[in-house]
N, C-alpha and C. Protein backbone atom coordinates (compact mmCIF):
# COMPACT_ATOMS: atom_id res chain seq x y z
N UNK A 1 -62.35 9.17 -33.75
CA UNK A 1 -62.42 10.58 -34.12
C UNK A 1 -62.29 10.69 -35.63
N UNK A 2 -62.99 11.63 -36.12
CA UNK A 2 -62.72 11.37 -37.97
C UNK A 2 -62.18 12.33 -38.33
N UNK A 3 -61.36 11.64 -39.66
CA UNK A 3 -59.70 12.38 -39.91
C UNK A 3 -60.27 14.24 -40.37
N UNK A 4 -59.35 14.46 -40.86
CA UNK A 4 -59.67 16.15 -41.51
C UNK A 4 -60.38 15.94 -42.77
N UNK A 5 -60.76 14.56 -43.17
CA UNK A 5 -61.44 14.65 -44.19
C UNK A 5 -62.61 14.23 -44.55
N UNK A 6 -63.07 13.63 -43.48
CA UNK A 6 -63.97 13.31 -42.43
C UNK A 6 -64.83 12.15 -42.73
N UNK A 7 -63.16 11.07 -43.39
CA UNK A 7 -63.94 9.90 -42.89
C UNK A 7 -63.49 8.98 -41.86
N UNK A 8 -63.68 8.09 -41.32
CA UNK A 8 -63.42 7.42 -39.77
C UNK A 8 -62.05 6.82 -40.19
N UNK A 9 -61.14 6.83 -38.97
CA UNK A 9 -60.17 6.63 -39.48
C UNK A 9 -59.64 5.02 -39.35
N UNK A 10 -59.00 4.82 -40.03
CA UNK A 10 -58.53 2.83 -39.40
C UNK A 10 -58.14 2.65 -38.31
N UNK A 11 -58.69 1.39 -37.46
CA UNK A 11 -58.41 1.68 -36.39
C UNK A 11 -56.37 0.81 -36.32
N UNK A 12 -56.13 0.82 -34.40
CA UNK A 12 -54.55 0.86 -35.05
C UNK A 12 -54.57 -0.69 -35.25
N UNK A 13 -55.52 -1.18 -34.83
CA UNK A 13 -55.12 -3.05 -34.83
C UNK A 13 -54.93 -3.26 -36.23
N UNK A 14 -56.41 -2.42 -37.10
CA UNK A 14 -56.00 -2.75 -38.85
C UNK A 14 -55.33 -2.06 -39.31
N UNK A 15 -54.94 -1.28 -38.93
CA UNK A 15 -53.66 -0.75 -39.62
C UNK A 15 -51.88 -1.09 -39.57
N UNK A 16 -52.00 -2.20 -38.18
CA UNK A 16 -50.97 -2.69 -37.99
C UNK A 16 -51.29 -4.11 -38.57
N UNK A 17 -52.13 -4.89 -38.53
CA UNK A 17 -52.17 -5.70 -39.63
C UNK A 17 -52.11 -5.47 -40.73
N UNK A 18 -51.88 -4.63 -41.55
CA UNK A 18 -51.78 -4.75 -42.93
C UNK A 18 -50.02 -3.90 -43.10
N UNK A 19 -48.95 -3.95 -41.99
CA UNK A 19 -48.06 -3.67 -41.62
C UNK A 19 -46.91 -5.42 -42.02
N UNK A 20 -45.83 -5.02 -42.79
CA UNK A 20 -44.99 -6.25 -42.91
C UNK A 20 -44.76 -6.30 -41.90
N UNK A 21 -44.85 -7.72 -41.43
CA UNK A 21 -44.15 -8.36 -40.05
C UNK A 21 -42.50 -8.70 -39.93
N UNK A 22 -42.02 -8.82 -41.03
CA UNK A 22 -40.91 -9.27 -41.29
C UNK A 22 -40.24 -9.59 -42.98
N UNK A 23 -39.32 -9.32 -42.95
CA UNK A 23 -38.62 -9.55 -44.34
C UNK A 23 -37.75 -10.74 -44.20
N UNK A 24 -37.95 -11.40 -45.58
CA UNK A 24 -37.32 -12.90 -45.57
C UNK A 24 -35.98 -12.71 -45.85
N UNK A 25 -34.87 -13.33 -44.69
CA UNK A 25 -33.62 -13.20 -44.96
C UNK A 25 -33.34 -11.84 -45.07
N UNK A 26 -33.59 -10.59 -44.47
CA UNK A 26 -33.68 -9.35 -44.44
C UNK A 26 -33.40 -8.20 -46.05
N UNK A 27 -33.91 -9.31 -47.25
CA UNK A 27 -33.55 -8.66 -48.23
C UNK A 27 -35.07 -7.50 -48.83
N UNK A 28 -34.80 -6.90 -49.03
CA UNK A 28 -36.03 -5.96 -49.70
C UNK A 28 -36.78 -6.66 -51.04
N UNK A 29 -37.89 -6.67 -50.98
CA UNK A 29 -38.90 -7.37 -52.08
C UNK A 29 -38.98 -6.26 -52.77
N UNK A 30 -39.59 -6.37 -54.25
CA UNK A 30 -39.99 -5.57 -55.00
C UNK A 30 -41.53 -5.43 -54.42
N UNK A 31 -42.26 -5.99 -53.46
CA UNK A 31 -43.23 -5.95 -53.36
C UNK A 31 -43.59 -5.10 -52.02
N UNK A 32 -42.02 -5.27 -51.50
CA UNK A 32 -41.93 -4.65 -50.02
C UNK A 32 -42.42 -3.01 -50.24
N UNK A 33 -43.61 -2.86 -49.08
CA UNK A 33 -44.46 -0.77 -49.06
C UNK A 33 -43.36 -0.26 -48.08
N UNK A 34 -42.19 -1.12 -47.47
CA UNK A 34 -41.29 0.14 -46.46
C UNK A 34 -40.50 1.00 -47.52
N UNK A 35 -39.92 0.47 -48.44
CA UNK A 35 -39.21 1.54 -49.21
C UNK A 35 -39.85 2.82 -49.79
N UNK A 36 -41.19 2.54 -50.32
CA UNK A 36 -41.49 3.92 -50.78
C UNK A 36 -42.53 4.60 -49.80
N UNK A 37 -42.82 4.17 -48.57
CA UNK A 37 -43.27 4.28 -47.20
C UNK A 37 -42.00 5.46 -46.31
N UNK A 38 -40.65 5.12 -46.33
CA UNK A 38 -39.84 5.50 -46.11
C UNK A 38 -39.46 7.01 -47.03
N UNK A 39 -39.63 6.78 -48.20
CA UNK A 39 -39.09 7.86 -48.92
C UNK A 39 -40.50 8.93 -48.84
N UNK A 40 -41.67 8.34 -48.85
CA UNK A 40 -42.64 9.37 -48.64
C UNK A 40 -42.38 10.21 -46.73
N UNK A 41 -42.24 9.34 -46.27
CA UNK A 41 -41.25 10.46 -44.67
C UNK A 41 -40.69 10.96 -44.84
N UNK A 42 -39.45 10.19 -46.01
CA UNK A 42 -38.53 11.59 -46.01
C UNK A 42 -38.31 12.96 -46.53
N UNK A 43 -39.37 12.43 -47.60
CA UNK A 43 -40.12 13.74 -48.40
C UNK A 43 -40.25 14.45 -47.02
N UNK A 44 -40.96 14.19 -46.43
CA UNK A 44 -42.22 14.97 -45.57
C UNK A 44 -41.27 15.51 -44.43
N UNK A 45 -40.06 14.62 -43.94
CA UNK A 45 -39.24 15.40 -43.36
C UNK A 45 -38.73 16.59 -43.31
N UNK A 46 -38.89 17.43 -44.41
CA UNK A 46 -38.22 18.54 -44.54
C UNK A 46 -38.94 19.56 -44.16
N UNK A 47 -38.94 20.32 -43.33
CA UNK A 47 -40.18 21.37 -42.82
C UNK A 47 -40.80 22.27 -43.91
N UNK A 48 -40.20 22.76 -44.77
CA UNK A 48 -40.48 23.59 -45.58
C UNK A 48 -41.23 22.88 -46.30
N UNK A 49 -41.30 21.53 -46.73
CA UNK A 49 -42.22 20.79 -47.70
C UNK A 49 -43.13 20.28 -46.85
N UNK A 50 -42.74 19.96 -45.32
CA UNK A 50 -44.38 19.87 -44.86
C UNK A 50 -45.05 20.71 -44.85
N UNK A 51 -44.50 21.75 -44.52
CA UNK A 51 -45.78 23.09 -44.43
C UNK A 51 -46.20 23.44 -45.75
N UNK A 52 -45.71 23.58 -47.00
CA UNK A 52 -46.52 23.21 -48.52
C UNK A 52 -47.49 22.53 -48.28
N UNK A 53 -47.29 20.90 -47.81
CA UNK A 53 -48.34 20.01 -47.68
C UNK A 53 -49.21 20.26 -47.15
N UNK A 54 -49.02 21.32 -45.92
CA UNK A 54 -50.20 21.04 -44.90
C UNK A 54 -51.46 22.38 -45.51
N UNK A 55 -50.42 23.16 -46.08
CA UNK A 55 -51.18 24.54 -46.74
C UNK A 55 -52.41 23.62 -47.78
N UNK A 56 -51.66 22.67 -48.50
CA UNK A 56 -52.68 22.17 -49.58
C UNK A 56 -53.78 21.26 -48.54
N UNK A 57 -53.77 20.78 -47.51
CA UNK A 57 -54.62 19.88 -46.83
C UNK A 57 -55.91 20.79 -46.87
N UNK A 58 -55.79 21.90 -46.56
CA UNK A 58 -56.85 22.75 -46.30
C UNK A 58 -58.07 22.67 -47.31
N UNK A 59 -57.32 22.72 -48.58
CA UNK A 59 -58.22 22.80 -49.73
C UNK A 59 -56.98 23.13 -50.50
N UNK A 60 -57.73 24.06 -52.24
CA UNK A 60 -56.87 23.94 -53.34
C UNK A 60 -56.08 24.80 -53.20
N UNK A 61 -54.84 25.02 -53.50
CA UNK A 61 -53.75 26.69 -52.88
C UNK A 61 -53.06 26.94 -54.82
N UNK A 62 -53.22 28.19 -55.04
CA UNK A 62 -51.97 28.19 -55.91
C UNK A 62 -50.58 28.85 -55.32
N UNK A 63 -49.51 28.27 -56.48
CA UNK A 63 -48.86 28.52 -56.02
C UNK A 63 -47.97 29.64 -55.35
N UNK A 64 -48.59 30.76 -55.81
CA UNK A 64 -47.94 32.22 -55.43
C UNK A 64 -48.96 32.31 -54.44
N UNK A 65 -50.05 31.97 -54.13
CA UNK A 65 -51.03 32.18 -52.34
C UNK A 65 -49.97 31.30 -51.74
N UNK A 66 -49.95 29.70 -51.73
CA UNK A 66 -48.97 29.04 -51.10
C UNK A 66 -47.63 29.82 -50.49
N UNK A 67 -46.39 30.00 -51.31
CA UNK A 67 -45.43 31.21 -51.63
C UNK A 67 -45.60 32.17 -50.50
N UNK A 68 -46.57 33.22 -50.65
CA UNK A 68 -47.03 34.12 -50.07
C UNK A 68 -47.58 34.04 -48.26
N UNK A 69 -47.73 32.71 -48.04
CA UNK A 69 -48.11 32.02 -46.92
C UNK A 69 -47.45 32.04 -46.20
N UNK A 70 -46.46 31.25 -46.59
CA UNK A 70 -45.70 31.17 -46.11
C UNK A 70 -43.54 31.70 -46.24
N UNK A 71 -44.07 32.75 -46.91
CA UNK A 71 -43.11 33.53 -46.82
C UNK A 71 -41.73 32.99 -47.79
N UNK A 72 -41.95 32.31 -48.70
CA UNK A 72 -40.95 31.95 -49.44
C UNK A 72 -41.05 32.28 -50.97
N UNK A 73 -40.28 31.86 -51.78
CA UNK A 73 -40.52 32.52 -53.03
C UNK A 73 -41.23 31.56 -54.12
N UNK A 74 -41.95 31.99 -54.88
CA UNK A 74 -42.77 31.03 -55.80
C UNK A 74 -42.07 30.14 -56.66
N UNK A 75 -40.42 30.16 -56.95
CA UNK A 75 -40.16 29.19 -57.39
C UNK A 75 -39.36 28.11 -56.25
N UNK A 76 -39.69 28.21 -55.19
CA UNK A 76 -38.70 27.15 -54.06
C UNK A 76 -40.04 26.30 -54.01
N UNK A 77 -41.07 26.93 -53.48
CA UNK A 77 -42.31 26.50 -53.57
C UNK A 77 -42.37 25.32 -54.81
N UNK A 78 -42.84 26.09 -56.21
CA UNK A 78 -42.53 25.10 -57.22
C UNK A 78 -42.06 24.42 -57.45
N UNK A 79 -40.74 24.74 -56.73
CA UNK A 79 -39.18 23.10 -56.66
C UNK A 79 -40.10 22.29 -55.64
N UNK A 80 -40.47 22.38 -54.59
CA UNK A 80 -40.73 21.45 -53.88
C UNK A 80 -42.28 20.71 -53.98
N UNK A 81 -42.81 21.20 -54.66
CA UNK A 81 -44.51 20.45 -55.63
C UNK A 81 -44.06 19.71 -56.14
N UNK A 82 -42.91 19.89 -56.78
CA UNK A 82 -43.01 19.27 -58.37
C UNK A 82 -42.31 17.66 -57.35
N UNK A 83 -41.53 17.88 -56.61
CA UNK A 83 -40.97 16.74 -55.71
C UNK A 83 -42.55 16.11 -55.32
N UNK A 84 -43.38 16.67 -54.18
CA UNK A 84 -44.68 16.11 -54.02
C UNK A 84 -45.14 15.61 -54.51
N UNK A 85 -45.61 16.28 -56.22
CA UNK A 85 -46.46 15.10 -57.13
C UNK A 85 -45.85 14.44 -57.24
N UNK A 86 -44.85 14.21 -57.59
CA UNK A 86 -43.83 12.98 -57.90
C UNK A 86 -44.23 11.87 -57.39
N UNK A 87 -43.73 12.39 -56.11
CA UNK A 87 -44.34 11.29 -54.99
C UNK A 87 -46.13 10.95 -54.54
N UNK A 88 -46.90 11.52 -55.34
CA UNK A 88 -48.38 11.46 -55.24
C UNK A 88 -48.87 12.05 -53.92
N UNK A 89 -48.03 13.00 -53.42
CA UNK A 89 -48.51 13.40 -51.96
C UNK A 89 -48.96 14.85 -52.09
N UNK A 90 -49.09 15.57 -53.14
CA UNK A 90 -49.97 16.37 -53.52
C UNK A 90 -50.53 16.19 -54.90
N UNK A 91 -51.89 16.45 -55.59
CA UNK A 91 -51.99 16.71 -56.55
C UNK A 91 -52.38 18.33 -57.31
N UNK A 92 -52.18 17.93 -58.43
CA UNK A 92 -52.10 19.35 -59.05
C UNK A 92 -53.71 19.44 -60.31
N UNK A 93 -54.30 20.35 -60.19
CA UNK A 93 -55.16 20.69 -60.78
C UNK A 93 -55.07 22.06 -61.64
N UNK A 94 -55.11 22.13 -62.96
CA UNK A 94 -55.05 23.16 -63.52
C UNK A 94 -56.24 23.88 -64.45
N UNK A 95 -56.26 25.08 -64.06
CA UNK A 95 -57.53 26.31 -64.19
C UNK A 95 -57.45 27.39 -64.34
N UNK A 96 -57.37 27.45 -66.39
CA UNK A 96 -56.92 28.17 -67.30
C UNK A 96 -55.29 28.36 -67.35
N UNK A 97 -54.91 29.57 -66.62
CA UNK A 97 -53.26 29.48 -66.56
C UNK A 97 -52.55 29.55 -65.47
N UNK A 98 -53.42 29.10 -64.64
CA UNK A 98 -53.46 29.26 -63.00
C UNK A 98 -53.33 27.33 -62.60
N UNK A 99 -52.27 27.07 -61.99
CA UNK A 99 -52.39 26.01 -61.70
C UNK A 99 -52.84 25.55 -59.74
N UNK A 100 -53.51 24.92 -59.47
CA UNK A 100 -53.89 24.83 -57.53
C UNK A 100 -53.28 22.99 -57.66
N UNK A 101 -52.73 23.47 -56.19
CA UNK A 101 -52.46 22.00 -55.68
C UNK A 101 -53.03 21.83 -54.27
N UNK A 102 -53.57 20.54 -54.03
CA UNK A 102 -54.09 20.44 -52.91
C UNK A 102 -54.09 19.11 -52.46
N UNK A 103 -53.82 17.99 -50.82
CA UNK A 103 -53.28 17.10 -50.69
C UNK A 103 -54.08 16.35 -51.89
N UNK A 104 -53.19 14.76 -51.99
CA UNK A 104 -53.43 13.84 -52.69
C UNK A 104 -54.80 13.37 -52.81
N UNK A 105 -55.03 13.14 -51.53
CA UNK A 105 -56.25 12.22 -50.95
C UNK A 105 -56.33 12.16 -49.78
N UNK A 106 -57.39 11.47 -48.86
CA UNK A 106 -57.90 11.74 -47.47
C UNK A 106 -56.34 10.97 -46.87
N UNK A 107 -55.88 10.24 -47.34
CA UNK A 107 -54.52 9.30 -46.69
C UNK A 107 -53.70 10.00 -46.23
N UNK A 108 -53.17 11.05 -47.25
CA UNK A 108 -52.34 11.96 -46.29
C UNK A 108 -53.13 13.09 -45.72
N UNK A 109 -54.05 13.71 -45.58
CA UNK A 109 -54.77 14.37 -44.66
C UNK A 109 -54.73 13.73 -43.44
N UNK A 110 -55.41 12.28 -43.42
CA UNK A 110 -55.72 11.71 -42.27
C UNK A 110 -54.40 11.48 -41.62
N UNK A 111 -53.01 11.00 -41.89
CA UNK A 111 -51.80 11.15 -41.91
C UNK A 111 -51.47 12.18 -40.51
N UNK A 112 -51.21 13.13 -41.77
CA UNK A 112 -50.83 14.35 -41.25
C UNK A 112 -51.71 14.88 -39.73
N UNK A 113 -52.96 14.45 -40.22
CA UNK A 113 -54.06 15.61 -38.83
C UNK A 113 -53.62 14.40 -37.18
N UNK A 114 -53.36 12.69 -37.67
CA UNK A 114 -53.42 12.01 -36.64
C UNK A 114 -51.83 12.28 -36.31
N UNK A 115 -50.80 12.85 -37.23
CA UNK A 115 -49.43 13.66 -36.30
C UNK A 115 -49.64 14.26 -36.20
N UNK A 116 -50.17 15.17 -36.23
CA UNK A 116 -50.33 16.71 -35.83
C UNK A 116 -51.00 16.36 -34.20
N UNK A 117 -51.91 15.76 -34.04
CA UNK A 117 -52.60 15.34 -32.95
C UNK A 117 -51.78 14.47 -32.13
N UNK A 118 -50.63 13.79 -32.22
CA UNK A 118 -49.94 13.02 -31.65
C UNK A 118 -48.61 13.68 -30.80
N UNK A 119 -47.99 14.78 -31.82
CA UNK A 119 -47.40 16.23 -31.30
C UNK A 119 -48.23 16.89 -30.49
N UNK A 120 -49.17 16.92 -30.48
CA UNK A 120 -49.75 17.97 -29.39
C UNK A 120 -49.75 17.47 -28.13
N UNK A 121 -49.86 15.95 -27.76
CA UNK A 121 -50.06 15.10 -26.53
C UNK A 121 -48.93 15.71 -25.70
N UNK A 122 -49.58 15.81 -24.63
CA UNK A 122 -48.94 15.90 -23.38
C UNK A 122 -47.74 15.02 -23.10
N UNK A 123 -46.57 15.26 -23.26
CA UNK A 123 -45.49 14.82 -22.87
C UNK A 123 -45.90 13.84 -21.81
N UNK A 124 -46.22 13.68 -20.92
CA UNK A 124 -46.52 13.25 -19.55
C UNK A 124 -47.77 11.74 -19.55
N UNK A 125 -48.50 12.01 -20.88
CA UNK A 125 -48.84 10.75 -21.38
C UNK A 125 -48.04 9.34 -21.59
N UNK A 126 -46.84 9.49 -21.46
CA UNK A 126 -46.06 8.50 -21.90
C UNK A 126 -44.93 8.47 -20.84
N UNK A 127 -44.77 8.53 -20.01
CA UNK A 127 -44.48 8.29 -18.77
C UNK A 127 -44.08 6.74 -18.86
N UNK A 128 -43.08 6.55 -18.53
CA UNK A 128 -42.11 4.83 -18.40
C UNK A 128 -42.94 3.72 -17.71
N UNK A 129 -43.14 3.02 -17.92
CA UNK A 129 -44.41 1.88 -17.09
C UNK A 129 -43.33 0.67 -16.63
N UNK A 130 -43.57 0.58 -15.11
CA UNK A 130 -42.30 -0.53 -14.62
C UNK A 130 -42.41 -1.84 -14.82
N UNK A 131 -43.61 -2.11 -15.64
CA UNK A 131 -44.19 -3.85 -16.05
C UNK A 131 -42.73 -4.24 -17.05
C-alpha cells in the first residue's frame, strides 16, 4: 500500500534488516540509531506534539492556522516546533514574515500514516496463537 506520500513503502523484512540485532556487551555505540530512534518517540509521545506533526503531514501549516486547529495558543505551538525541528521531524519554510512548517520528509509521513493504520486494526486481529 503506498505511504501518504505516495511512495511504496519498505517492506517489513527490509526494514527489519537494517534493524541492530544486538549491542556488544550491552554498551551504546556512538554509531548505535536506538538512541536518537528512541528520543524521536519520545518527542512524538506527547499528544499535543503529535497532533502539530500530523497537522504539518498534510502539507505546509503556519503557525497561528496550526494554533487555531487545534485549539491551543500560538506560542505552545511555537514551543513545541521549535522542539520538532530540532529533532528534524518537521521542517520550517519561511515566506516573507510568515513562517509554514510541514513534516520533514516522506519518513515520517510514511511513519506516522503506517501507525495511524496499525491503531485502527481490529483488536481481534491479534488474538493469542497456541503454537
Amino acid at each position: 500500500m503506498p505511504s501518504a506520500m505516495g511512495s511504496s513503502p519498505v517492506s517489513s523484512t527490509a526494514a527489519a534488516s537494517a534493524l541492530p540485532l544486538s549491542l556488544t556487551d550491552g554498551q551504546e555505540s556512538a554509531a548505535d540509531p536506538v538512541v536518537p530512534l528512541a528520543e524521536l518517540f519520545r518527542l512524538l509521545g506527547d499528544p499535543t506534539r503529535l497532533r502539530i506533526v500530523l497537522a504539518c503531514v498534510g502539507g505546509r501549516r503556519a503557525v497561528g492556522a496550526i494554533a487555531e486547529g487545534l485549539g491551543l495558543s500560538p506560542s505552545l505551538v511555537s514551543h513545541h516546533l521549535r522542539r520538532l525541528r530540532a529533532a528534524r521531524i518537521v521542517r520550517a519554510e519561511r515566506q516573507g514574515k510568515q513562517v509554514f512548517y510541514r513534516a520533514a520528509d516522506s519518513h515520517i509521513s510514511a511513519m506516522l500514516a503506517g501507525m495511524l493504520e496499525h491503531v485502527a486494526e481490529p483488536v481481534d486481529d491479534y488474538s493469542l496463537d497456541p503454537s
